[in-house]
N, C-alpha and C. Protein backbone atom coordinates (compact mmCIF):
# COMPACT_ATOMS: atom_id res chain seq x y z
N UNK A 1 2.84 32.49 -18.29
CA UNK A 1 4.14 33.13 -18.34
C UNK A 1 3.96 34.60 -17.95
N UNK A 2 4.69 34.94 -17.52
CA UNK A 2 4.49 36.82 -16.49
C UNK A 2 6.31 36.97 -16.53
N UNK A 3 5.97 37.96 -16.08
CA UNK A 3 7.39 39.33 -16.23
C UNK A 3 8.39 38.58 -15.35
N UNK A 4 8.10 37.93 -14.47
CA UNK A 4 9.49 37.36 -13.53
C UNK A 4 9.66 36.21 -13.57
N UNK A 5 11.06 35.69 -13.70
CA UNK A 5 11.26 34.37 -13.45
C UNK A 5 11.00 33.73 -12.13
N UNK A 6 10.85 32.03 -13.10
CA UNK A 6 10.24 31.61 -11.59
C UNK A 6 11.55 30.44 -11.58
N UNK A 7 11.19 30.26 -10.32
CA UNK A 7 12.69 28.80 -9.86
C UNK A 7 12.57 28.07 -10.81
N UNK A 8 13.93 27.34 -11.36
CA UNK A 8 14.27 26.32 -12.26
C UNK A 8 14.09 27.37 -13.79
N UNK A 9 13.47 28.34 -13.89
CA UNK A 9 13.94 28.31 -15.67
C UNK A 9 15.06 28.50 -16.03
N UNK A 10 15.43 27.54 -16.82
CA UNK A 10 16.50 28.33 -17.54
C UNK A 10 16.77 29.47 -18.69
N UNK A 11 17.81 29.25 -19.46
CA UNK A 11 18.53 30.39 -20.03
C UNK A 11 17.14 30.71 -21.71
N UNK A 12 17.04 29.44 -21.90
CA UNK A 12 15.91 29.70 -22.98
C UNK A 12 14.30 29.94 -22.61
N UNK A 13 13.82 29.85 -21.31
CA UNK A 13 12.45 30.12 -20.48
C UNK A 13 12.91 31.50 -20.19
N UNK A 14 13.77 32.23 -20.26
CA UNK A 14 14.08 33.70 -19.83
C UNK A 14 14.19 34.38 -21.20
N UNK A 15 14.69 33.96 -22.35
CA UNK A 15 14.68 34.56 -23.68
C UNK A 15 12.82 34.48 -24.49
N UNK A 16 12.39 33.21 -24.41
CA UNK A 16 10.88 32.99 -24.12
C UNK A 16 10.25 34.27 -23.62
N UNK A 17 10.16 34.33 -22.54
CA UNK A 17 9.54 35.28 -21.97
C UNK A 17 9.86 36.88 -22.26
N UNK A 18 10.56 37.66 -22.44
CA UNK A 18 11.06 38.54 -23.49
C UNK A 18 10.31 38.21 -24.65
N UNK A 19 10.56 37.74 -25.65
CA UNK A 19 10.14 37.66 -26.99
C UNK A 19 8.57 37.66 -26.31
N UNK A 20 7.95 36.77 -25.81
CA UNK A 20 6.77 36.78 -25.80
C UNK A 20 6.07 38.07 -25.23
N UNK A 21 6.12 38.55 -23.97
CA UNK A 21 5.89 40.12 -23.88
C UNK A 21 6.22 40.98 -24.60
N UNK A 22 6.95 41.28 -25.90
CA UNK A 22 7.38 42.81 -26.29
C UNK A 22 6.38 42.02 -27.51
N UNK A 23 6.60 40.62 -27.57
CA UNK A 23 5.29 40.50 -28.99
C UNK A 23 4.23 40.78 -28.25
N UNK A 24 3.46 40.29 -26.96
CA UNK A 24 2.19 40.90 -27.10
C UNK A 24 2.37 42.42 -26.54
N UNK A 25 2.94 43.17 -26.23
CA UNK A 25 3.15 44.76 -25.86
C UNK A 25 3.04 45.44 -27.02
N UNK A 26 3.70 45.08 -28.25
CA UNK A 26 3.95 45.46 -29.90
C UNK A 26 2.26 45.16 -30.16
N UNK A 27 1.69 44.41 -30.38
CA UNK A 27 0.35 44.08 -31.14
C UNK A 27 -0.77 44.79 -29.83
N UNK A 28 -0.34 45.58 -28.77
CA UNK A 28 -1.29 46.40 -28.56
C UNK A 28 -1.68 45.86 -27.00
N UNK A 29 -1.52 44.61 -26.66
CA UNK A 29 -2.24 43.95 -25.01
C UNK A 29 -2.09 44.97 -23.82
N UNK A 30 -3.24 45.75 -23.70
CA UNK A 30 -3.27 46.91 -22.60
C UNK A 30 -2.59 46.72 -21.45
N UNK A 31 -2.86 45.26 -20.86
CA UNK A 31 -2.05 45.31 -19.77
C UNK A 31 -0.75 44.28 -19.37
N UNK A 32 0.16 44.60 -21.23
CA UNK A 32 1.42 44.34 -21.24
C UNK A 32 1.88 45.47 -21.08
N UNK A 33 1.63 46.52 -22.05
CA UNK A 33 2.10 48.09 -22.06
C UNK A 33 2.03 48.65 -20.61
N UNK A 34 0.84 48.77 -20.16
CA UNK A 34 0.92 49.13 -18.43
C UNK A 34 2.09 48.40 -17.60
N UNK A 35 1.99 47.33 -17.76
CA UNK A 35 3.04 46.63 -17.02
C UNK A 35 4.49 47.05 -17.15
N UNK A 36 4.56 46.89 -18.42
CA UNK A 36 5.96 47.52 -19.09
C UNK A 36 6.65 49.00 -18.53
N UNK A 37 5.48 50.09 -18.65
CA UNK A 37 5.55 51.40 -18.45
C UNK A 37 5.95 51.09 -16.60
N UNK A 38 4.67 50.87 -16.06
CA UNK A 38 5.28 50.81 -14.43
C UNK A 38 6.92 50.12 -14.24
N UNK A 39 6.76 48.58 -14.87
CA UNK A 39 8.45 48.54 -14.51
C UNK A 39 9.49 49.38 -15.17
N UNK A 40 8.91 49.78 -16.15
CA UNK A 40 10.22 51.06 -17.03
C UNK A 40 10.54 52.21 -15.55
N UNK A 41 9.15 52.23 -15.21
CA UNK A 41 9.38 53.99 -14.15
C UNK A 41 10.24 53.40 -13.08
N UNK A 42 9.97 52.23 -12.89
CA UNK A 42 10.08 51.68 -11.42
C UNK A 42 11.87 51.81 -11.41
N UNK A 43 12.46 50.92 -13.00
CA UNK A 43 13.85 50.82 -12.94
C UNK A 43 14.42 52.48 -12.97
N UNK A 44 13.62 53.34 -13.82
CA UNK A 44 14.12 54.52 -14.52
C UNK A 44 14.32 55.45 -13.15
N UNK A 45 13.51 55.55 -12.10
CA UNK A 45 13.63 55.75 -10.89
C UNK A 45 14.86 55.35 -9.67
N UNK A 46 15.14 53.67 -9.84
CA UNK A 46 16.21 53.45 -9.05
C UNK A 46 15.38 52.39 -7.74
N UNK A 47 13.75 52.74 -7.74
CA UNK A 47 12.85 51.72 -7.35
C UNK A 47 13.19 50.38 -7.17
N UNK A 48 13.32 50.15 -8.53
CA UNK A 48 13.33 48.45 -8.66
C UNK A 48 13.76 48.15 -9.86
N UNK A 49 15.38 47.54 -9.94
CA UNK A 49 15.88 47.39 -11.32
C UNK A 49 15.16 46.04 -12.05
N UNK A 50 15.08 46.08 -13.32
CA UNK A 50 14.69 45.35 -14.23
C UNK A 50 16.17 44.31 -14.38
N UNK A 51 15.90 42.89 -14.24
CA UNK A 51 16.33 42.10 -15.15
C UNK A 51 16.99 42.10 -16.25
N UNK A 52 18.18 42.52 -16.83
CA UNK A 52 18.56 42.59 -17.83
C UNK A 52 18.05 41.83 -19.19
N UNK A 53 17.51 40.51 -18.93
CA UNK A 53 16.99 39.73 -19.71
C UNK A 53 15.48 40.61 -20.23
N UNK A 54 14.49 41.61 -19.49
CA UNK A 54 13.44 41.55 -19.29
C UNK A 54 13.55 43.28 -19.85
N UNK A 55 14.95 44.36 -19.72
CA UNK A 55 14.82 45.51 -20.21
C UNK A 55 14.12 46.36 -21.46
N UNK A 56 15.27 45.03 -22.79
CA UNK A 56 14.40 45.25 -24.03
C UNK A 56 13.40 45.62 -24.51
N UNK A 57 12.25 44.56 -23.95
CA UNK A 57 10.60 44.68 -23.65
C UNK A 57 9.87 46.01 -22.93
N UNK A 58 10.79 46.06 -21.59
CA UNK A 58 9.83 47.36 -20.92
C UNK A 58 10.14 48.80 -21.66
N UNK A 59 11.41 48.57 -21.96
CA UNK A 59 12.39 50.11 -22.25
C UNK A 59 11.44 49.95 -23.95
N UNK A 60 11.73 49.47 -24.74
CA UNK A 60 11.06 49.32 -25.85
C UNK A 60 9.61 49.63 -26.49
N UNK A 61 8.83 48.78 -24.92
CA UNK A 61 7.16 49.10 -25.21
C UNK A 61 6.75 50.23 -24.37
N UNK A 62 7.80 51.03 -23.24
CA UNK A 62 7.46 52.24 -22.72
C UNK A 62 7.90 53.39 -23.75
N UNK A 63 8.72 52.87 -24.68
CA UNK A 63 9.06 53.94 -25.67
C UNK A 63 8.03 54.40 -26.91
N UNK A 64 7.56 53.47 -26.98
CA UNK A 64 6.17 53.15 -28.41
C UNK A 64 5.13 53.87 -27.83
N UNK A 65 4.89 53.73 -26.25
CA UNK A 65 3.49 54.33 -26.26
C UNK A 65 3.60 55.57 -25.04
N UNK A 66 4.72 55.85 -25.72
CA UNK A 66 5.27 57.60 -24.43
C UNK A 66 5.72 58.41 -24.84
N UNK A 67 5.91 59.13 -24.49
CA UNK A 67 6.64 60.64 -24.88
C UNK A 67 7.33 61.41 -24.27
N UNK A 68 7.86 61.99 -24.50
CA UNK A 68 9.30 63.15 -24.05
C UNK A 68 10.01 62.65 -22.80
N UNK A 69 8.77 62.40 -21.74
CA UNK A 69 9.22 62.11 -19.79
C UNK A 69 9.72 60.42 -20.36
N UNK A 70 9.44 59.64 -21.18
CA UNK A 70 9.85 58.21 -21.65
C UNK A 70 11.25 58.33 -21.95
N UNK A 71 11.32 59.45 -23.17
CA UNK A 71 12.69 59.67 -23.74
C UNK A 71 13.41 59.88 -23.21
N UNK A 72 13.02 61.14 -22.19
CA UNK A 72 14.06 61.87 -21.52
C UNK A 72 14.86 60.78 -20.13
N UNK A 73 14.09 59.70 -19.67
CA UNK A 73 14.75 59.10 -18.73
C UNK A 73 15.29 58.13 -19.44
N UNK A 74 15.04 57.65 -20.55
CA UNK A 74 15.92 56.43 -21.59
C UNK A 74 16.91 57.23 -21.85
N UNK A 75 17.34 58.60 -22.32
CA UNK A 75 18.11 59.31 -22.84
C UNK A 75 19.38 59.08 -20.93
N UNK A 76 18.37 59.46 -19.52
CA UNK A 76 19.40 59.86 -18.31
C UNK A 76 19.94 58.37 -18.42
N UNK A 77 19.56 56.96 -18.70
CA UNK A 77 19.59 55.81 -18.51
C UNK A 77 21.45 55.57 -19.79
N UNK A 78 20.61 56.10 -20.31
CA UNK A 78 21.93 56.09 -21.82
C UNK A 78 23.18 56.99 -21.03
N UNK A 79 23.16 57.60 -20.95
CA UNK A 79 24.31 58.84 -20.02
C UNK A 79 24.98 58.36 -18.69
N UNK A 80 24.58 57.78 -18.60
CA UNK A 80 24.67 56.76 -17.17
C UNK A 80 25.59 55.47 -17.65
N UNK A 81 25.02 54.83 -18.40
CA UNK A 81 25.91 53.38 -18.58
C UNK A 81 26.60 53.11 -18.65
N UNK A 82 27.30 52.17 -18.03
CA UNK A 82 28.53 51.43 -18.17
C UNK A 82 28.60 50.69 -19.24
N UNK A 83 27.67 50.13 -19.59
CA UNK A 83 28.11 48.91 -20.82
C UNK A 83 27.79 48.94 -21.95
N UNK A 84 28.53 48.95 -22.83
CA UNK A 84 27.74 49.30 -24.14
C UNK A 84 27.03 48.73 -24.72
N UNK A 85 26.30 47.28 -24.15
CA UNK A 85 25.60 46.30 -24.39
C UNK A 85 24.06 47.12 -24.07
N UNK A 86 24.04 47.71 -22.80
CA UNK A 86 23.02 48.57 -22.20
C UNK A 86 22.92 50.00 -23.45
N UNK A 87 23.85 50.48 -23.61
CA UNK A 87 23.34 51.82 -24.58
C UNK A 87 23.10 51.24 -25.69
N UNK A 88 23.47 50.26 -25.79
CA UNK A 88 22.55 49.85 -27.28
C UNK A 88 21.25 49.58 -27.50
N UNK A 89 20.90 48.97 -26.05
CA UNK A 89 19.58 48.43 -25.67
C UNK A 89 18.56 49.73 -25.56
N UNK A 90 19.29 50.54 -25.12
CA UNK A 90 18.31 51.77 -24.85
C UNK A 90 18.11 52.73 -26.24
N UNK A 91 19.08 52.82 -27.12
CA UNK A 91 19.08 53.13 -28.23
C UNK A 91 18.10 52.20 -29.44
N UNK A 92 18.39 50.99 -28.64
CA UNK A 92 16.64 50.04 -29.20
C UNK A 92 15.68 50.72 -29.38
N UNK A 93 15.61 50.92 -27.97
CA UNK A 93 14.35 51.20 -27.47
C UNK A 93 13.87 52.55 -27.64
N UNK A 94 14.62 53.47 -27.60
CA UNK A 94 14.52 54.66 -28.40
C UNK A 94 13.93 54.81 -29.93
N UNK A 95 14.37 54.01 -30.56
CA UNK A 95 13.86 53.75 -32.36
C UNK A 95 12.55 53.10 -32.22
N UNK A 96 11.70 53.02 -30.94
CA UNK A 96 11.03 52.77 -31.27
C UNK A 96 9.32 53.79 -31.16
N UNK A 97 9.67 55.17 -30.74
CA UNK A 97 8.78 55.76 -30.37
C UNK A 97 8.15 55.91 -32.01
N UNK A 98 7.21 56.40 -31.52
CA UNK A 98 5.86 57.13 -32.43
C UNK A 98 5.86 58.68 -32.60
N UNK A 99 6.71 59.05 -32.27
CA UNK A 99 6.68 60.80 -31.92
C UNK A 99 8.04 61.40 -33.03
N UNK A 100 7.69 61.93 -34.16
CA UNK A 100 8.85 62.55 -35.02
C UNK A 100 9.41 63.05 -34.09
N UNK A 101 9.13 63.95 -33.68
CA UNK A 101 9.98 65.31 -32.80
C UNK A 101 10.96 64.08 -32.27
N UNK A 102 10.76 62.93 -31.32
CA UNK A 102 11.85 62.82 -30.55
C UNK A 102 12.50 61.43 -31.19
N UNK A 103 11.94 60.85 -32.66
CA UNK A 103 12.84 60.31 -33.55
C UNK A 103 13.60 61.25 -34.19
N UNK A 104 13.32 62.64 -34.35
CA UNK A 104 13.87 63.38 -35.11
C UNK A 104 15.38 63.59 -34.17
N UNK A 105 15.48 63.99 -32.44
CA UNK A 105 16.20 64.08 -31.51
C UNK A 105 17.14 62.82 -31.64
N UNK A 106 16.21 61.73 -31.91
CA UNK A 106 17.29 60.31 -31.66
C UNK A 106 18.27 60.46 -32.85
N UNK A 107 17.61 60.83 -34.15
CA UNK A 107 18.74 60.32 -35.32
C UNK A 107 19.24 61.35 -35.77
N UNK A 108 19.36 62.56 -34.83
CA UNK A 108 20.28 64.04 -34.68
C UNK A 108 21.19 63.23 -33.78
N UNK A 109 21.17 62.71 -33.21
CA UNK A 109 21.82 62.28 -31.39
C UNK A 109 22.48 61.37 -32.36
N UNK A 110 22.38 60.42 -33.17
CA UNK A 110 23.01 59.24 -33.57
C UNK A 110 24.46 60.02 -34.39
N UNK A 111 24.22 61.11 -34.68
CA UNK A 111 25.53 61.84 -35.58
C UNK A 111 26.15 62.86 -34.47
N UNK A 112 25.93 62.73 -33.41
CA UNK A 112 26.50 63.67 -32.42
C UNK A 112 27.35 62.84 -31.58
N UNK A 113 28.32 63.57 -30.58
CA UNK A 113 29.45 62.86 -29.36
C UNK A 113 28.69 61.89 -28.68
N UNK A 114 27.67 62.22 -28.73
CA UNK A 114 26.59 61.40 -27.68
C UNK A 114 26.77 60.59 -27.66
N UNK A 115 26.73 59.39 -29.11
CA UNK A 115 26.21 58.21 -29.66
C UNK A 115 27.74 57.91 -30.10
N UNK A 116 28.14 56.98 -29.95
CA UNK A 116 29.47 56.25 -30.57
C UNK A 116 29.18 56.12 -32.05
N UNK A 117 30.00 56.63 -33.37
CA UNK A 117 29.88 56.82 -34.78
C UNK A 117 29.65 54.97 -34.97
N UNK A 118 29.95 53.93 -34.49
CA UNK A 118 29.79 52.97 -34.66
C UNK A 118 28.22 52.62 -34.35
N UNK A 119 27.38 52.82 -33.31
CA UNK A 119 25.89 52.98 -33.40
C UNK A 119 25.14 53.39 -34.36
N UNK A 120 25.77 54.51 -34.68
CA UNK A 120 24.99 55.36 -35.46
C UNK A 120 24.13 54.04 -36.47
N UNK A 121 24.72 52.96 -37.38
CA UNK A 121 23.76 51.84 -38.41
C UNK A 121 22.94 51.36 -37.48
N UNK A 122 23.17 51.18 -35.88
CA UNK A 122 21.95 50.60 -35.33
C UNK A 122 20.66 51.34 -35.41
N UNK A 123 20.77 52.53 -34.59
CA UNK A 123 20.00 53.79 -34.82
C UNK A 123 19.45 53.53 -36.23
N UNK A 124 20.18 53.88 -37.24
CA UNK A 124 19.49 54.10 -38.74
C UNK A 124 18.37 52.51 -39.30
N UNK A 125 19.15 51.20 -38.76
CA UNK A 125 18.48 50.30 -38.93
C UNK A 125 17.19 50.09 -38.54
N UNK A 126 17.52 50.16 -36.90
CA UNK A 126 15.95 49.89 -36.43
C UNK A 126 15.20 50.81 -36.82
N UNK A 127 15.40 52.32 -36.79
CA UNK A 127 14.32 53.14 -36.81
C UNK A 127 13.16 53.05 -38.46
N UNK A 128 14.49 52.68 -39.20
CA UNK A 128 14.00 52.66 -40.60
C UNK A 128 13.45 51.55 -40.71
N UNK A 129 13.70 50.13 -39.72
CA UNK A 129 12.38 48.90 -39.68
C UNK A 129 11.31 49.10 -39.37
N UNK A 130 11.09 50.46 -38.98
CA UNK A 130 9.53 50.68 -38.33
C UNK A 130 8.73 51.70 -38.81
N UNK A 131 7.37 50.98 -38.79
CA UNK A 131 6.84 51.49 -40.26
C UNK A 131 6.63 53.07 -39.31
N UNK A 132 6.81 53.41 -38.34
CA UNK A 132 6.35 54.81 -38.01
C UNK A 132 7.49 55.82 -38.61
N UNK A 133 9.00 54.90 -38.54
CA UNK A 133 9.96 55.74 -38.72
C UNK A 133 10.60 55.92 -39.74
N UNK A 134 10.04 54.46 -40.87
CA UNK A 134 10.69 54.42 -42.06
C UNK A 134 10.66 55.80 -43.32
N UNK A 135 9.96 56.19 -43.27
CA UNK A 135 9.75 57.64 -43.87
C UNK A 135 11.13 58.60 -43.75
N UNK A 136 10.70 58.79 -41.96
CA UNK A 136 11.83 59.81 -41.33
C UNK A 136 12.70 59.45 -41.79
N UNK A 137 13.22 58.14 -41.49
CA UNK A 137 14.66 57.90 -41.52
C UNK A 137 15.42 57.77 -42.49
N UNK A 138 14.36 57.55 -43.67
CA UNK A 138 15.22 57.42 -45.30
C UNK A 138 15.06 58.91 -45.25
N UNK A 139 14.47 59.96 -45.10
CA UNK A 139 14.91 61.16 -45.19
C UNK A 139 16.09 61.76 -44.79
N UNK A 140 16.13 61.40 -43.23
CA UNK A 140 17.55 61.80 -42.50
C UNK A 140 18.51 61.32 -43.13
N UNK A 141 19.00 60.50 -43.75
CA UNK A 141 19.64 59.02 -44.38
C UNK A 141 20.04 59.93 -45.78
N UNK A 142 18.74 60.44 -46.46
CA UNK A 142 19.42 61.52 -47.69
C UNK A 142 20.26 62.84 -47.40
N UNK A 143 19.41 63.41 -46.05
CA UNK A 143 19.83 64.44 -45.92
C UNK A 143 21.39 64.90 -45.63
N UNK A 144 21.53 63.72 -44.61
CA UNK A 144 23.12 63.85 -43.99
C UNK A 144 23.65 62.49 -44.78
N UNK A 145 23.47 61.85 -46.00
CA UNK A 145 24.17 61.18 -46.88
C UNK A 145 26.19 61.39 -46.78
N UNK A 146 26.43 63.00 -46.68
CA UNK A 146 27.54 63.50 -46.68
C UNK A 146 28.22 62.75 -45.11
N UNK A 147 27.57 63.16 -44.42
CA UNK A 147 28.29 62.50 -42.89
C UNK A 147 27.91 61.04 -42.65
N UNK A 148 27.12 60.52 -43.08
CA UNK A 148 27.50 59.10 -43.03
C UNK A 148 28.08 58.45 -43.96
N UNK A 149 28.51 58.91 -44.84
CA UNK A 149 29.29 58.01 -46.26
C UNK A 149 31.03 58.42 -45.55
């Protein structure tokens, strides 16, 4: 199984493949993350769009193991979209870095115009599922208690 569909799969061989790359990209497989990162640049560029089925995974596992130049084109990608199916996806994928500073940016951004006030529980959910962010995020979560209640 690899990053592109091949003739005849269907709708559950395309959800398959997703789940199975961002699980082995998540548990560390060097050259899922590489893979991921090149197609992240490739779509984030205008290169070569990603598969909608296949975004999750790259945008997700280029977010875990990148920094700021990761954010900052998930952030031009978010500003850009048409669908709010897509800013959610990228707002995924955002909750999932390793870097306070730019979880700290995401769940400032989740209480700002930026982010639709209805996101904002996605933001707070995922980030706080992950053990890098769960700390941060029950902090942020006390701090601004007042604006999200």
């Amino acid at each position: 199984m690899g990053w592109d569909a091949q003739p005849g799969d269907g709708h559950l061989e395309s959800l398959r493949r997703s789940i199975v790359i961002n699980q082995f990209g998540s548990y560390g497989d060097e050259a899922t993350l590489a893979e991921a990162l090149t197609r992240f640049r490739k779509h984030a560029s205008g290169e070569r769009t990603l598969v909608p089925d296949m975004r999750a995974a790259a945008f997700g596992l280029s977010s875990q193991q990148s920094g700021r130049d990761v954010a900052d084109a998930l952030w031009r990608l978010y500003d850009t979209a048409e669908l709010h199916e897509e800013k959610v996806r990228i707002l995924g994928a955002l909750t999932r870095t390793r870097d306070s500073a730019l979880l700290a940016d995401l769940l400032d951004s989740s209480l700002s115009d930026r982010v639709r006030s209805q996101d904002t529980p996605i933001v707070l959910i995922q980030a706080g599922a992950s053990p890098d962010g769960r700390e941060q995020t029950w902090e942020f979560v006390q701090d601004n208690w007042a604006e999200l209640d």
